[in-house]
C-alpha atoms as a PDB file:
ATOM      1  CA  UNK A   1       4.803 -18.891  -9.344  1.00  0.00           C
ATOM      2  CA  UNK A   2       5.863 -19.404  -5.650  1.00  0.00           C
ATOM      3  CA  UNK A   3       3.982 -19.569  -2.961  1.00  0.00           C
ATOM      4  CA  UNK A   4       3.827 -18.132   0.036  1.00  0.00           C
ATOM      5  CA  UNK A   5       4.979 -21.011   1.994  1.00  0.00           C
ATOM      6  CA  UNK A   6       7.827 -22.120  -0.365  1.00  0.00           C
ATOM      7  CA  UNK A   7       9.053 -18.363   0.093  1.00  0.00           C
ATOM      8  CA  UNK A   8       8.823 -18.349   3.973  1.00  0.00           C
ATOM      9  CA  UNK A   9      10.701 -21.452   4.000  1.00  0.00           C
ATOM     10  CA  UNK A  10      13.609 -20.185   1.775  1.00  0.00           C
ATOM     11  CA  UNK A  11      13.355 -17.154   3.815  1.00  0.00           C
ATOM     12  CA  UNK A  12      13.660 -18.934   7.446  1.00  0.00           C
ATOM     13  CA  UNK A  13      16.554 -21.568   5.712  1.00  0.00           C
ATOM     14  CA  UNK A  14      18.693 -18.590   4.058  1.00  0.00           C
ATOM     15  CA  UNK A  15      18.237 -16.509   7.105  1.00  0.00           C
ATOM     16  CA  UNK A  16      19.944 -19.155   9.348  1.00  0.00           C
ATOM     17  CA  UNK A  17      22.544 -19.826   7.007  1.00  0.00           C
ATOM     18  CA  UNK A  18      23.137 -15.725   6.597  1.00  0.00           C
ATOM     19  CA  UNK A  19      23.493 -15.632  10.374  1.00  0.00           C
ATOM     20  CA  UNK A  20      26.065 -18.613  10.034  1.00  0.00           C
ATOM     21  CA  UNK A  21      27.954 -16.877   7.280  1.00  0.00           C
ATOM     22  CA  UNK A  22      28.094 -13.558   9.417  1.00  0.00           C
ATOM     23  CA  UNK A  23      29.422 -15.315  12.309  1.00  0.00           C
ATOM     24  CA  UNK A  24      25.968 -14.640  13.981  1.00  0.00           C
ATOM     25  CA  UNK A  25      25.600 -18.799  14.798  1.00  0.00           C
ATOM     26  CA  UNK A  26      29.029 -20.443  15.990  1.00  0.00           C
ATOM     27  CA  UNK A  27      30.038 -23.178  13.523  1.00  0.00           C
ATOM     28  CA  UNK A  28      29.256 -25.617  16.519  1.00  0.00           C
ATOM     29  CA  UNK A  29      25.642 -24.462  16.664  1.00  0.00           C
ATOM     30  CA  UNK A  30      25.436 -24.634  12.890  1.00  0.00           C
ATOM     31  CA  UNK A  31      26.052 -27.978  12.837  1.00  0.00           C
ATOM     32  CA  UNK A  32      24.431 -29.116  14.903  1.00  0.00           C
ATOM     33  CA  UNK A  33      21.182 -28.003  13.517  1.00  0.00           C
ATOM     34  CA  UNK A  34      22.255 -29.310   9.686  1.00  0.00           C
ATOM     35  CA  UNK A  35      23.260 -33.052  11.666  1.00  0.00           C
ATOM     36  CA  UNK A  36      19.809 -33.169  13.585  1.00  0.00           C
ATOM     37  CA  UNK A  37      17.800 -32.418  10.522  1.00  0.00           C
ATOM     38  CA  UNK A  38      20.015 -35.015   8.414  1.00  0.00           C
ATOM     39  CA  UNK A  39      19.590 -37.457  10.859  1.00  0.00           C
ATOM     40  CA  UNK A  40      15.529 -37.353  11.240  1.00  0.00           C
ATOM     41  CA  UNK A  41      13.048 -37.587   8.019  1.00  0.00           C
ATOM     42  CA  UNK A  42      11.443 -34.197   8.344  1.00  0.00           C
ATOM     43  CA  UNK A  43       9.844 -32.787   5.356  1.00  0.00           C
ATOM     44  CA  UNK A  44      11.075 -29.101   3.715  1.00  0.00           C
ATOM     45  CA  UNK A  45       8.328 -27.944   6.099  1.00  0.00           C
ATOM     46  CA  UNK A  46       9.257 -28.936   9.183  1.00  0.00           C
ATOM     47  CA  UNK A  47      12.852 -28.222   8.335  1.00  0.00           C
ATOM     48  CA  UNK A  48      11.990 -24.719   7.795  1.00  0.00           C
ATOM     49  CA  UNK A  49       9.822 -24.594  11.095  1.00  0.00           C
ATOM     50  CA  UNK A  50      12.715 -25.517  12.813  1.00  0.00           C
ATOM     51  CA  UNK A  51      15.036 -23.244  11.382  1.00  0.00           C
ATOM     52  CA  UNK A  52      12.568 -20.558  12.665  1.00  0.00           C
ATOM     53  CA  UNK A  53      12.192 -21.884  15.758  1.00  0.00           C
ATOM     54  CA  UNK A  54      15.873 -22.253  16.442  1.00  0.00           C
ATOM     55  CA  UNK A  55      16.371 -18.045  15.316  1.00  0.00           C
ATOM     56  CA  UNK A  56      13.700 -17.287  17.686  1.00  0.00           C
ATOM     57  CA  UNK A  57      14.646 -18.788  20.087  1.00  0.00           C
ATOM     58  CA  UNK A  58      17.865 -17.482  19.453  1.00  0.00           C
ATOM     59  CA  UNK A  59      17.233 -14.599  19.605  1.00  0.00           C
ATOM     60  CA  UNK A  60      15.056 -14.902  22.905  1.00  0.00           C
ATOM     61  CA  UNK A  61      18.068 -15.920  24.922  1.00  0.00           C
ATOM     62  CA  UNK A  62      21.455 -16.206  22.764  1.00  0.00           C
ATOM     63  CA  UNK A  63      21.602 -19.683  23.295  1.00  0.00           C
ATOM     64  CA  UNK A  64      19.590 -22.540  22.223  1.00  0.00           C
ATOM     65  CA  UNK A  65      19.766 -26.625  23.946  1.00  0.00           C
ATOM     66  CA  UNK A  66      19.209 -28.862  20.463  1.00  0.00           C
ATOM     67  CA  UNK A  67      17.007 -31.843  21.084  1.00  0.00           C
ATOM     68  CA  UNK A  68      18.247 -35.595  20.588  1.00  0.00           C
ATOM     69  CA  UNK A  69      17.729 -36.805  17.364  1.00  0.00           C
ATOM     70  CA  UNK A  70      15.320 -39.265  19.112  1.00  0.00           C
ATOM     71  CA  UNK A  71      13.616 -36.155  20.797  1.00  0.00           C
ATOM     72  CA  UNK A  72      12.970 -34.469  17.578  1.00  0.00           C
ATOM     73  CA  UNK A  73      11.477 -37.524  15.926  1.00  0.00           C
ATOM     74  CA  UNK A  74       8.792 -38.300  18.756  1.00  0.00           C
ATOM     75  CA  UNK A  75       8.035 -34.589  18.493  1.00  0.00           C
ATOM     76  CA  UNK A  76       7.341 -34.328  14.126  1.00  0.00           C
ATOM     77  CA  UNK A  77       5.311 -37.690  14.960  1.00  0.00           C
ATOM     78  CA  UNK A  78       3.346 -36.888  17.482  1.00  0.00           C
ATOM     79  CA  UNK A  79       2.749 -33.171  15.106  1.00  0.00           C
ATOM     80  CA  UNK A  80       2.127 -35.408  12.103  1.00  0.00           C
ATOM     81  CA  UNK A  81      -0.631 -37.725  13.925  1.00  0.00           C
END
């Protein structure tokens, strides 16, 4: 059985990829989301939260300023403390 959260994780994950495939996200922007979470040690959860927060905020304004590698780390520990 899945859960609820495993399901609105795949959901957030194959949405951003969808909008990738669709040529919603420019390949530029899609990579750079798959390079910051490769480069930081955030769980399947927090990689889902930040696939939804990068499509809504994506869709709030069309474009979206990625963090620092760095900047992202500081932020999933200061949310894990």
């Amino acid at each position: 059985m899945t859960s609820s959260h495993s399901l609105q994780r795949a959901q957030a994950l194959s949405l951003l990829l969808g909008r990738y495939i669709v040529g919603e996200i420019a390949e530029a922007q899609f990579a750079d989301v798959t390079e910051l979470l490769d480069e930081t040690d955030a769980s399947s959860e927090e990689r889902a939260a930040f696939a939804r927060f990068y499509l809504d905020a994506l869709s709030a304004d069309g474009e979206v300023k990625m963090p620092k590698t760095e900047d992202l780390g500081e932020i999933l520990n200061i949310a894990r403390a």
